[in-house]
Protein backbone atom coordinates (compact mmCIF):
# COMPACT_ATOMS: atom_id res chain seq x y z
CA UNK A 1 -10.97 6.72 32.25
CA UNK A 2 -10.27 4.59 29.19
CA UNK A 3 -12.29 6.80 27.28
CA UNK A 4 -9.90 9.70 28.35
CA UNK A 5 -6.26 7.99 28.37
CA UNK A 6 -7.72 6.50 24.52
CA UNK A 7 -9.10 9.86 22.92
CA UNK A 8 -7.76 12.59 24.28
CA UNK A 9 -3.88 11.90 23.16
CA UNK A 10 -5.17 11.88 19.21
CA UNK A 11 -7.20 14.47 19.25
CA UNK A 12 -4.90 16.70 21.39
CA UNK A 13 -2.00 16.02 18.90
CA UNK A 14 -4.47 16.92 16.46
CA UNK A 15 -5.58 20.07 17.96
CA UNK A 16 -1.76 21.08 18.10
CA UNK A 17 -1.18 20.40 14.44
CA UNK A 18 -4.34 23.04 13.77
CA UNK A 19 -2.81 25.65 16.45
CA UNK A 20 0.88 25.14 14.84
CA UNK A 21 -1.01 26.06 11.34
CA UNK A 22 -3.05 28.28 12.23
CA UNK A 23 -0.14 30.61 14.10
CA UNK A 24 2.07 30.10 11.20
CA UNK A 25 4.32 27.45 12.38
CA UNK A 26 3.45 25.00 10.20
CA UNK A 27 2.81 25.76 6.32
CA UNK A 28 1.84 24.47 3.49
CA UNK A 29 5.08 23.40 2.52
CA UNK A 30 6.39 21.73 6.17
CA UNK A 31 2.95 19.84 6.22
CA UNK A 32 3.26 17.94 3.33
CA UNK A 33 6.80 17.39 3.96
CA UNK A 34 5.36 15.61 7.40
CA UNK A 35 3.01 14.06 5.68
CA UNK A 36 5.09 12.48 2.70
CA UNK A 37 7.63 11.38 5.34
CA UNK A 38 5.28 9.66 7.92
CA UNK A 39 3.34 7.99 4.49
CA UNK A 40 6.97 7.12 2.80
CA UNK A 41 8.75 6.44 5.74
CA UNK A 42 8.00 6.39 9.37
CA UNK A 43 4.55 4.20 9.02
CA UNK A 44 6.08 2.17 6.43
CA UNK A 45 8.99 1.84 8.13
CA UNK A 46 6.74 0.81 11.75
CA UNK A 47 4.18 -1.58 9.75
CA UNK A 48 7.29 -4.00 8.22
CA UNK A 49 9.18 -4.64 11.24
CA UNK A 50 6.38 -4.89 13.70
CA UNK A 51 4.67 -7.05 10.95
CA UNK A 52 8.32 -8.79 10.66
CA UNK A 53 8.51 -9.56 14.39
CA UNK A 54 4.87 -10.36 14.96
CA UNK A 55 3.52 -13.26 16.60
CA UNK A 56 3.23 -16.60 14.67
CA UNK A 57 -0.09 -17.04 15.27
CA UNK A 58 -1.27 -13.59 13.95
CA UNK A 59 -3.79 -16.04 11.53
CA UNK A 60 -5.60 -17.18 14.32
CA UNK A 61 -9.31 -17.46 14.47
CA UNK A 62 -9.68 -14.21 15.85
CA UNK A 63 -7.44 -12.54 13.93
CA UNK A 64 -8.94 -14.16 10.84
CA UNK A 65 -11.95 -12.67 12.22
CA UNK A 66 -10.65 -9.26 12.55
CA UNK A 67 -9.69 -9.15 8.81
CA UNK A 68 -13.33 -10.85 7.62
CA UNK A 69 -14.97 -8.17 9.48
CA UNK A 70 -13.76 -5.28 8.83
CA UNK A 71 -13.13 -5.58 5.10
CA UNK A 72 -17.21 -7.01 5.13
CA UNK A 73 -18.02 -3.81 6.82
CA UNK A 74 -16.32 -1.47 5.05
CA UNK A 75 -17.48 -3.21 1.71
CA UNK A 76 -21.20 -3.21 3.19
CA UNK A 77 -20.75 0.12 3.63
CA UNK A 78 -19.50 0.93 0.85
CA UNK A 79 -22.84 0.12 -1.05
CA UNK A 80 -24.80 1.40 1.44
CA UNK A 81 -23.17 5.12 0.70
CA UNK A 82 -23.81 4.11 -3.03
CA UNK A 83 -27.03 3.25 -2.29
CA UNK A 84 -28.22 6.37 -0.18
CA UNK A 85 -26.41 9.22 -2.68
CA UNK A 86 -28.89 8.01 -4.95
CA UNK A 87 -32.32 7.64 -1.90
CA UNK A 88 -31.02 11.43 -0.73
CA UNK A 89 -30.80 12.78 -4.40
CA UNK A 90 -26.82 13.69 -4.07
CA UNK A 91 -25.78 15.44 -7.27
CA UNK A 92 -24.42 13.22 -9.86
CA UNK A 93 -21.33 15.24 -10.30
CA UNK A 94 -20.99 15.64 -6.39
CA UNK A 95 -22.02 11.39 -5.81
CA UNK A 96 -18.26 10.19 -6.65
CA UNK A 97 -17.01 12.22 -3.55
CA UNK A 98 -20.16 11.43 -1.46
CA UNK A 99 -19.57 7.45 -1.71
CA UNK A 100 -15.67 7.88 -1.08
CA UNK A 101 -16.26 9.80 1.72
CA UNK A 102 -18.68 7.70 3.34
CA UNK A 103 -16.75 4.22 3.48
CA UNK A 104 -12.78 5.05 3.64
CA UNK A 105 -11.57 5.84 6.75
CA UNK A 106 -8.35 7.20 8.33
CA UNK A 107 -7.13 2.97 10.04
CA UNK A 108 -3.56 3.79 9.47
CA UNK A 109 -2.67 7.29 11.16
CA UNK A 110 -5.84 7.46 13.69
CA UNK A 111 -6.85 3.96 13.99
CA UNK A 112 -3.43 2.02 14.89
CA UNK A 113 -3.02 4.61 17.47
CA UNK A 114 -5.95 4.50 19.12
CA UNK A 115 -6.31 0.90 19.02
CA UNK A 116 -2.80 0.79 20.38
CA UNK A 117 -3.95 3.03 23.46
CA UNK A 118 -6.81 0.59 23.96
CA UNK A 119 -4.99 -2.89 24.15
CA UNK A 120 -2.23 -0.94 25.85
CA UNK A 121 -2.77 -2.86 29.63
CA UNK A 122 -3.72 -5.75 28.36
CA UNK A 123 -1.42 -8.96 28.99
CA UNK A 124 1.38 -8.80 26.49
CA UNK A 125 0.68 -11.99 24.48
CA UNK A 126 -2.84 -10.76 23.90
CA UNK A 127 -1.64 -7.50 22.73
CA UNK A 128 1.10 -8.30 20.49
CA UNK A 129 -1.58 -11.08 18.83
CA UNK A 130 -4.48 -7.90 18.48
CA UNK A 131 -1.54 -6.12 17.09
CA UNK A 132 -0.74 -8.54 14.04
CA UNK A 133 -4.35 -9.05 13.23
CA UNK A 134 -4.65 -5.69 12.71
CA UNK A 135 -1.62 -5.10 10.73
CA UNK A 136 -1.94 -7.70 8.41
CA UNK A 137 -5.72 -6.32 8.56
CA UNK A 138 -4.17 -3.04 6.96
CA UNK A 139 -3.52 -4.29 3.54
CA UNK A 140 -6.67 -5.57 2.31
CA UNK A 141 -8.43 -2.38 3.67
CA UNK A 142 -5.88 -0.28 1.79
CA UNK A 143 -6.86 -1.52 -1.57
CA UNK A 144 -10.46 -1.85 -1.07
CA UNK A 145 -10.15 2.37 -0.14
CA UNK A 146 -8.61 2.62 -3.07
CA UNK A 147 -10.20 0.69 -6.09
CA UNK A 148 -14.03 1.09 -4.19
CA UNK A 149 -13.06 5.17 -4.60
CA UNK A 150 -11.62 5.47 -7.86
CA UNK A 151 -14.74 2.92 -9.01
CA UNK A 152 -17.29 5.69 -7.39
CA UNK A 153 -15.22 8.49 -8.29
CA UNK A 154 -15.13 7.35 -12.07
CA UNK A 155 -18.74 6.80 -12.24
CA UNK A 156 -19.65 10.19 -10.41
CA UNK A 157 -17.98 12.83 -11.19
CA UNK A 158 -17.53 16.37 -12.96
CA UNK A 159 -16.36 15.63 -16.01
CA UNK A 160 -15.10 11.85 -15.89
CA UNK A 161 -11.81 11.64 -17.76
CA UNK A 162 -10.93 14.89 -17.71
CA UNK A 163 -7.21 15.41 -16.88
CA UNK A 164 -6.71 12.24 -15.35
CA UNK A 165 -5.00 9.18 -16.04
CA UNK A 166 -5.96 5.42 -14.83
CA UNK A 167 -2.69 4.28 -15.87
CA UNK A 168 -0.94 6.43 -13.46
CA UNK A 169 -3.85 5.81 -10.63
CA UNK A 170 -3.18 1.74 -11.00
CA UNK A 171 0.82 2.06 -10.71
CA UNK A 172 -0.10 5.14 -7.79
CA UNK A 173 -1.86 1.79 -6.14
CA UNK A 174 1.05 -0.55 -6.96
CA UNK A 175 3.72 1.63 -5.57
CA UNK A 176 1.66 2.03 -2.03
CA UNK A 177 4.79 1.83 0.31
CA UNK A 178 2.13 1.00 2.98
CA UNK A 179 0.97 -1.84 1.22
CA UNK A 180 4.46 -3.04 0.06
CA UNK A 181 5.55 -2.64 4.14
CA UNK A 182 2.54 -4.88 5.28
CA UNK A 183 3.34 -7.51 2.76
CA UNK A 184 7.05 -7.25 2.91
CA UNK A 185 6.78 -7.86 7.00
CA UNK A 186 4.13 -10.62 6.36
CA UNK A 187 6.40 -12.46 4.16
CA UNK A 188 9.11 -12.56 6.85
CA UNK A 189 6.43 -13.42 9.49
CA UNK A 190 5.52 -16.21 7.51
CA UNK A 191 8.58 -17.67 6.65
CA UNK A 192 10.18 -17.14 10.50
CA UNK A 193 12.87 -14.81 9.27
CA UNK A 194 14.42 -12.82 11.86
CA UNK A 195 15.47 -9.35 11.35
CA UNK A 196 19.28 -8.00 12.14
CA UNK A 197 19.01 -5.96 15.00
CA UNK A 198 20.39 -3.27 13.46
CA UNK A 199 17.52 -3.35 10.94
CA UNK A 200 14.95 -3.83 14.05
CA UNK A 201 16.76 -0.60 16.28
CA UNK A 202 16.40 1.65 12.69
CA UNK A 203 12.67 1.04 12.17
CA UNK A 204 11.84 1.37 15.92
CA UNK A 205 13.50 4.82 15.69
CA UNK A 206 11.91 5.49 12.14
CA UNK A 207 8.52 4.23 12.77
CA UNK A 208 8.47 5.85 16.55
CA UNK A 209 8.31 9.17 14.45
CA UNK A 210 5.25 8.23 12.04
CA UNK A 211 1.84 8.43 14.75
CA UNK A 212 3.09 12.26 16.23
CA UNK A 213 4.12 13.40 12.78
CA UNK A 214 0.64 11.80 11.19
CA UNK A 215 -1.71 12.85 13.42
CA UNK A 216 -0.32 16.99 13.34
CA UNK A 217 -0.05 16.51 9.66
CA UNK A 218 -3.83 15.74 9.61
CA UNK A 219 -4.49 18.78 12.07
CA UNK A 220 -3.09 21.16 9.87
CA UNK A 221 -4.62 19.41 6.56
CA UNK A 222 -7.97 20.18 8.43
CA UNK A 223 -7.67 24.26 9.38
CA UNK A 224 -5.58 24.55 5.87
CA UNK A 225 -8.73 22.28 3.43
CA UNK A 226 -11.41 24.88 2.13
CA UNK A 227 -14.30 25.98 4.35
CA UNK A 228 -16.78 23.92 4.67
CA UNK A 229 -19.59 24.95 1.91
CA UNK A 230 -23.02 23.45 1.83
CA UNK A 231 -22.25 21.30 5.34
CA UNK A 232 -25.54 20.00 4.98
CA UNK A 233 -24.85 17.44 1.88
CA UNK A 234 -21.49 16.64 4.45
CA UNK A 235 -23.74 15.01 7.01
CA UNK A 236 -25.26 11.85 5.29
CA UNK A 237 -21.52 10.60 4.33
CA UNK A 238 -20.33 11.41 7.52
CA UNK A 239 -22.65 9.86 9.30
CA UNK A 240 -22.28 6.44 7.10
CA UNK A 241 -18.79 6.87 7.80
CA UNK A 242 -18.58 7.09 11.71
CA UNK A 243 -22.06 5.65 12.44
CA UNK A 244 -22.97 3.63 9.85
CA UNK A 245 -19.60 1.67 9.60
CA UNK A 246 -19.09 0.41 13.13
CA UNK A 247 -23.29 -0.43 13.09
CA UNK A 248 -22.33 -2.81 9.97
CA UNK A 249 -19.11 -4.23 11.97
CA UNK A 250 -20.80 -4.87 15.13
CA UNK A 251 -23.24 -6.89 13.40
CA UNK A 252 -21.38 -8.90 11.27
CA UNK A 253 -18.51 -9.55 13.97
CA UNK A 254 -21.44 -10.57 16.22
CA UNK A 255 -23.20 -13.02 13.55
CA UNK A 256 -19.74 -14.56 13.20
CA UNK A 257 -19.29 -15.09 17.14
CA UNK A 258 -15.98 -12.49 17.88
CA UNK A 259 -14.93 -12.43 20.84
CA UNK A 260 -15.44 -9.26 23.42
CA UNK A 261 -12.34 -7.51 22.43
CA UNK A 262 -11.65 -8.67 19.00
CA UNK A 263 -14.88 -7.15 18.20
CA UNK A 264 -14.07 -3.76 20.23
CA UNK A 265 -10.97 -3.01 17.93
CA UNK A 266 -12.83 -4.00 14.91
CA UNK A 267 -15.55 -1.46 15.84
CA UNK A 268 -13.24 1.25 16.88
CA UNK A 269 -11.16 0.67 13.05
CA UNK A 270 -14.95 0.67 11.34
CA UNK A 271 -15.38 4.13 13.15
CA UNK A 272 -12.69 6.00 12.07
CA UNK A 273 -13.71 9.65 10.14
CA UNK A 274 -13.47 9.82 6.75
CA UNK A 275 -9.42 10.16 5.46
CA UNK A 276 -7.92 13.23 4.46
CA UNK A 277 -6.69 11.49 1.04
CA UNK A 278 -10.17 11.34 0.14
CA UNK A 279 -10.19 14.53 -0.50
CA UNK A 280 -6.96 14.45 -2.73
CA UNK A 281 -8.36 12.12 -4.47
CA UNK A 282 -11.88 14.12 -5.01
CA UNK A 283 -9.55 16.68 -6.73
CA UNK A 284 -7.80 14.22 -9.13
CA UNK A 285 -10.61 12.84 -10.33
CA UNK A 286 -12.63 15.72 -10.58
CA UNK A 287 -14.90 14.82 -7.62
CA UNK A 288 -16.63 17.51 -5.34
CA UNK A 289 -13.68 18.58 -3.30
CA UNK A 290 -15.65 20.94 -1.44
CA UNK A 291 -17.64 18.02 -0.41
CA UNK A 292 -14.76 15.51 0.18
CA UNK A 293 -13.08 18.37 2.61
CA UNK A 294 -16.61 19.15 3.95
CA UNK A 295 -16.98 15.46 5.15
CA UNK A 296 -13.09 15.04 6.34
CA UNK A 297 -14.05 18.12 8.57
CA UNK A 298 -17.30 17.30 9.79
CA UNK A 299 -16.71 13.54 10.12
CA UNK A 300 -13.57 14.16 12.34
CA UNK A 301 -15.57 16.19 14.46
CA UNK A 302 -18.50 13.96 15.02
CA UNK A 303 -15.95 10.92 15.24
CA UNK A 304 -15.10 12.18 18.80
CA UNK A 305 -18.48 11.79 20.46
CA UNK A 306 -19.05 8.69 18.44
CA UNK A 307 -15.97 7.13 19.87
CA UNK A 308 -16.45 7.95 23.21
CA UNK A 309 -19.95 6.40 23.00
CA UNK A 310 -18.32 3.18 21.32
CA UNK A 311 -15.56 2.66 24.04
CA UNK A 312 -18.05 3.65 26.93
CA UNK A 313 -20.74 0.71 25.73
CA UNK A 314 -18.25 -2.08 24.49
């Protein structure tokens, strides 16, 4: 039943955001307007003041262990999509797009949601301390996405250079709002500051808005990206992504002795499919976009089997 109650709200609101393109109620225009508002605003807006009004013991050993893990995994993984683009013979121009796609994953608009679902009966100090390891989790996964993809995407690529400026990349990085949130609400964590109320009611309404508004932005991203071409060179980055991922977090969280459910929500955030910015980014950087959009496609679809498996077993 967990399995149900968990998965089934994502990938419903999911399936509505493809229906709502595909009939012509959503277009190209009102989806990135959703999207740019629930990146700028309603997520941003959530991460600070839940971040703000976390738990003081959000750096406890398990939550320490949250963070250690899942940045090791996704780093580990991260060489091992490096690794097998070069064992599988990926294209050189098409290898940039292959490694992105098979190490950054979609934490903040399908993995806070679903991990929220999961700890949602448990007993409320437990929950609200899974809920600031994971937040404060966020930021350090963030920027390894980022500089581990433009690092692949700079060495693999099309025509490296071409069009595209690092300059504007970096200060793209430095003006993250989601990073910016997670540090802004860490600071007042850290130093006990207490937000007005008027300031807590505001990004409770705000932030309410940024999981429904995400998660049919990425269903219309998905029937709206090219068709997937060549699905075939799709299935070794997906599969590093949704398999390969939670494989390397299971281990490491069990080597460093996490507890039952720390290591659950650290395996469910490693198992995420691959992001839909990836494929932005692919374009940018004169990646394979047809690639990047072929493994945002195909790993979202084999995400939902793989997640069911992972809940059912831990």
């Amino acid at each position: 039943m967990q399995i149900i109650n968990s998965l089934v709200p994502i990938f419903s609101v999911i399936g509505l955001g493809m229906l709502l393109r595909w009939n012509g109620f959503l277009t190209a225009e009102s989806t990135q307007a959703f999207n740019r508002f629930a990146y700028f605003f309603g997520l941003p807006f959530f991460l600070f003041y839940k971040l703000a009004g976390a738990a003081t013991d959000a750096g406890s050993e398990s939550g320490n262990l949250i963070l250690i893990t899942l940045i090791s995994a996704v780093a580990l993984t991260f060489v091992i999509s490096w690794i097998s683009s070069i064992v599988f013979k990926t294209q050189i121009a098409s290898r940039g797009a292959a490694i992105q796609a098979g190490f950054r994953g979609n934490l903040a608009f399908m993995g806070l949601p679903l991990v929220w679902f999961l700890i949602e009966d448990f007993p409320i100090e437990q929950k609200e301390a899974i809920k600031s390891a994971v937040l404060l989790a966020l930021t350090p996964a963030i920027l390894l996405f980022n500089v581990g993809s433009v690092v692949a995407l700079a060495t693999y690529n099309e025509d490296t250079e071409k069009g595209f400026s690092y300059v504007d990349l970096m200060m793209s990085i430095a003006k993250n709002p989601l990073i910016w949130a997670c540090v802004g609400g860490a600071m007042f964590q850290f130093l006990e500051l207490e937000l007005p109320t008027a300031i807590v009611r505001t990004c409770t309404v705000v932030g309410a808005s940024a999981f429904p508004i995400a998660l049919l932005g990425i269903g219309s991203q998905l029937i709206s990206i090219p068709s997937v071409k060549g699905w075939k060179k799709t299935v070794i980055p997906a599969v590093n992504k949704c398999i390969v991922c939670p494989l390397a977090g299971w281990l490491i969280g069990t080597l460093l002795g996490m507890n039952e459910v720390a290591l659950q929500v650290t395996i469910i955030l490693c198992a995420m499919p691959t992001a839909v910015s990836s494929y932005v980014l692919a374009e940018q950087m004169n990646g394979d976009a047809d690639l990047a959009a072929g493994t945002v496609v195909v790993s979202t679809i084999l995400s939902l089997p793989t997640l069911a498996i992972l809940i059912w077993l831990t």
